[in-house]
Each structure stands twice: as structure tokens, then as C-alpha cells.
C-alpha atoms as a PDB file:
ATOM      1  CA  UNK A   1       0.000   0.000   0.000  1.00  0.00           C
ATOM      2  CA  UNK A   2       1.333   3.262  -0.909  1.00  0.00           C
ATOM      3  CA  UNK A   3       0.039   6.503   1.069  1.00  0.00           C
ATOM      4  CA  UNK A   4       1.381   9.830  -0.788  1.00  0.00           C
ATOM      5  CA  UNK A   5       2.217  12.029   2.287  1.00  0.00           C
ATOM      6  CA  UNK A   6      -0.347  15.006   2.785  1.00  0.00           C
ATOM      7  CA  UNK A   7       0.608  18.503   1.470  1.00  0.00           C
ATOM      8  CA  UNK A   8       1.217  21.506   3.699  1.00  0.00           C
ATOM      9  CA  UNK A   9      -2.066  22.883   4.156  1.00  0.00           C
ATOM     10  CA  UNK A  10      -1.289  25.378   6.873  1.00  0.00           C
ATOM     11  CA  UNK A  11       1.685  28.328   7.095  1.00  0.00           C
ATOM     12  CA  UNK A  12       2.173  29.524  10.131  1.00  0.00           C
ATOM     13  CA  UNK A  13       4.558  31.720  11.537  1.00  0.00           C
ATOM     14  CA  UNK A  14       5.302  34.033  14.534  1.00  0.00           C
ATOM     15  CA  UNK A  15       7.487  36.906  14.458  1.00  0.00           C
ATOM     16  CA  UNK A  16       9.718  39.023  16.488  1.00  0.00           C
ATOM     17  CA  UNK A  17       6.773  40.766  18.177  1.00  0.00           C
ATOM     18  CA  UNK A  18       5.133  37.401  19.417  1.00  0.00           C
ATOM     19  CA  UNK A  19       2.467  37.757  16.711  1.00  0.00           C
ATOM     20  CA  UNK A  20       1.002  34.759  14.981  1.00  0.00           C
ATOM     21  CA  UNK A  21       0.110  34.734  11.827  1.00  0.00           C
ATOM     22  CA  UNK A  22      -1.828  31.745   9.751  1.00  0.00           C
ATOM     23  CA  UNK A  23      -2.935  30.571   6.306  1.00  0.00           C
ATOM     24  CA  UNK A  24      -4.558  28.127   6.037  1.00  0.00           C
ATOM     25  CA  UNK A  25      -5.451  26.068   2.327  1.00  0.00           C
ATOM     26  CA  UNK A  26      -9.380  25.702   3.134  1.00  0.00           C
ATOM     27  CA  UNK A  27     -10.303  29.004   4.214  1.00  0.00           C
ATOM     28  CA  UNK A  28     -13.666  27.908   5.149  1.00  0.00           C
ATOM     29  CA  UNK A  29     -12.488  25.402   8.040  1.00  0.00           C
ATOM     30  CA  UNK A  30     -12.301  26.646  11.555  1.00  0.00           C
ATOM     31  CA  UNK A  31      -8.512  27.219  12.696  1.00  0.00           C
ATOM     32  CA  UNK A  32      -7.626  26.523  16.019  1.00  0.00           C
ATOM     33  CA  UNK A  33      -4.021  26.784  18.570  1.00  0.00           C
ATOM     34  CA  UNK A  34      -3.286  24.717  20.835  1.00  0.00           C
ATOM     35  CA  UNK A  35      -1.006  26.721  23.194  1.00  0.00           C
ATOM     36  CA  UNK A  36       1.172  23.826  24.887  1.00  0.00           C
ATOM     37  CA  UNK A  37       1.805  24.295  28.355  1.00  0.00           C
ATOM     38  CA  UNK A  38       5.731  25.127  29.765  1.00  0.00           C
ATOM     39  CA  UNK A  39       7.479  22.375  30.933  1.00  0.00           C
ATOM     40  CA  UNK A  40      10.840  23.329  31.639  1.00  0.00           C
ATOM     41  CA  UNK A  41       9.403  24.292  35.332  1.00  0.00           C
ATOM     42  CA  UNK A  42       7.880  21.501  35.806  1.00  0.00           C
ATOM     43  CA  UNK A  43       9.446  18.838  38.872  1.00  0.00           C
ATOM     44  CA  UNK A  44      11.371  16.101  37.676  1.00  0.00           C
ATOM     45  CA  UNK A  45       8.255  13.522  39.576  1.00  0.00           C
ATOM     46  CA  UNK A  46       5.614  14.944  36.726  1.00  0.00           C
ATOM     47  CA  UNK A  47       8.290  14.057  33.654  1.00  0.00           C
ATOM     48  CA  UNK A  48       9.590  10.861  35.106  1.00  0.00           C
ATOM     49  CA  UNK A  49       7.344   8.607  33.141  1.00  0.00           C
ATOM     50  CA  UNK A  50       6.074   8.993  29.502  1.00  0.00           C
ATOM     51  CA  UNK A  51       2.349   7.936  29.997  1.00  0.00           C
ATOM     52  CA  UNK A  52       2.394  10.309  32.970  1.00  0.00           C
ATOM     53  CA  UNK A  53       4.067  13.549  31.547  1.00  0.00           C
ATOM     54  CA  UNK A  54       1.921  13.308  28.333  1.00  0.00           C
ATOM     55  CA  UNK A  55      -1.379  13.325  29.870  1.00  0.00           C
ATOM     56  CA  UNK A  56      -0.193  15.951  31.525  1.00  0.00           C
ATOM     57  CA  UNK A  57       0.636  18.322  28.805  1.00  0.00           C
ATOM     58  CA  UNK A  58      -3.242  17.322  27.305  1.00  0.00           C
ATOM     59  CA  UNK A  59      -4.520  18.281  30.222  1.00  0.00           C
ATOM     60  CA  UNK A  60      -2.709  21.541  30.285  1.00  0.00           C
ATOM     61  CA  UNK A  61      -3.338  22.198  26.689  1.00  0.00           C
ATOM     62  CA  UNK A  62      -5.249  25.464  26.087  1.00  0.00           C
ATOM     63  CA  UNK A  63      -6.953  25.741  22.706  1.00  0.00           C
ATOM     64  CA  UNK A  64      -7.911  28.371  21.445  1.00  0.00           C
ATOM     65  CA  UNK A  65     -10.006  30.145  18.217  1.00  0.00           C
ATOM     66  CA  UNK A  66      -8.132  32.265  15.865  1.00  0.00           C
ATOM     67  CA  UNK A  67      -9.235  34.565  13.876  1.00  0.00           C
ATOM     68  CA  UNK A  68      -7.062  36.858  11.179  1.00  0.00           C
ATOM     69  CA  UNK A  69      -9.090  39.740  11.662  1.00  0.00           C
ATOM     70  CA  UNK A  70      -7.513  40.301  15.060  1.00  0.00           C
ATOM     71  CA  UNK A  71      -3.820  39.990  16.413  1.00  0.00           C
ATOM     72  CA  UNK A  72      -3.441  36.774  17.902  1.00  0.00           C
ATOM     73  CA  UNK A  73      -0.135  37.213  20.632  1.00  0.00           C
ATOM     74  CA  UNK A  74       1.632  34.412  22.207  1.00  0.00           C
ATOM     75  CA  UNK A  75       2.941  34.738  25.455  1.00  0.00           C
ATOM     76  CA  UNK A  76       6.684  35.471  25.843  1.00  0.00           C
ATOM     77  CA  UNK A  77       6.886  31.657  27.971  1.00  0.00           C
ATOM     78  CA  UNK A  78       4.748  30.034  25.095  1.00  0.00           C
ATOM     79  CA  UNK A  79       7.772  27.583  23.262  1.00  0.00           C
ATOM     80  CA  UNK A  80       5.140  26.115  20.756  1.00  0.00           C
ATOM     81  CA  UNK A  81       1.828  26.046  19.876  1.00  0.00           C
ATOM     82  CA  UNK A  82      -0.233  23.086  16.993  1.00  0.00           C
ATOM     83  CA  UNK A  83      -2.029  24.648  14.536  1.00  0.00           C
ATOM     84  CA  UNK A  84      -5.106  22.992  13.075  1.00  0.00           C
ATOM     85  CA  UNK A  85      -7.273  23.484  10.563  1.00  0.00           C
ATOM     86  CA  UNK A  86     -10.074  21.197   9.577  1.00  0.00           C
ATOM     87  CA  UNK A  87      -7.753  17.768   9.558  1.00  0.00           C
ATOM     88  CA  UNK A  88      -4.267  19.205   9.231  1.00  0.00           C
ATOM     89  CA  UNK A  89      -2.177  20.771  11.795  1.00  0.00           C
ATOM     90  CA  UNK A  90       1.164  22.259  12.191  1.00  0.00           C
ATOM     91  CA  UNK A  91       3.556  23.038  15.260  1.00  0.00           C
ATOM     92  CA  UNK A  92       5.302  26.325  15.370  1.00  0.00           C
ATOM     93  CA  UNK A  93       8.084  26.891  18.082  1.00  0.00           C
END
């Protein structure tokens, strides 16, 4: 079975003032960040295990709407946020 790999539907970026901007292919599909939560902070007992530390991050996740038509500004702690759009997404750090 041969699967071609999907396209690049989204471009995101963020530049130097925190701002992010998206375009996404199907303009008619909701977008959506997921603003991943800091971990560097976090003790050493909440990463020690795999299962653990990643049901902690979903937990923590914050999504959010975005819209162009306003400025959409990531915190200065945020290291990376997923980008989706109907089925594709895309993770800008």
C-alpha cells in the first residue's frame, strides 16, 4: 500500500513581536491553537514517566479560536503552539 504524504495545508509563523500569523489552504475550516503548556518548570516527579508527563501536557493544553481579523499574541513563555485546521495541523516553536 502506498500513502502519498499530505501537502502543507497550513503556514504559520510568529514573528519578532510574538504575533502569529496563519494561512490556512481551506479558508472555510475553523482554525484553532493549541497553546502547549511550559514544561521546563515543571518537577522532575511529573516528567519521570512517559504515559504520565503526556497526559499531563493534554490536560494543560489550552486551545484556542483564531481569527485573522484580530492579532493573535503568544505569550513570551509560550515555546510552541499546533495549529489545526479542519484535519491538518502544524507546530510552530
Amino acid at each position: 500500500m502506498y500513502c502519498r504524504p499530505e501537502s502543507q495545508k497550513i503556514k504559520a509563523t510568529v514573528d519578532g513581536d510574538g504575533v502569529l500569523r496563519v494561512a490556512c489552504e481551506s479558508e472555510d475550516k475553523d482554525v484553532f491553537v493549541d497553546i502547549l503548556p511550559e514544561t521546563r518548570e515543571w518537577p522532575l516527579k511529573d516528567k519521570d514517566m512517559w504515559h504520565k508527563f503526556n497526559h499531563l501536557v493534554l490536560k494543560r493544553v489550552v486551545r484556542l479560536p483564531y481569527s485573522s481579523s484580530r492579532p493573535f499574541v503568544l505569550n513570551e513563555t509560550t515555546q510552541a503552539v499546533v495549529v489545526r485546521c479542519g484535519s491538518s495541523s502544524a507546530i510552530v516553536t
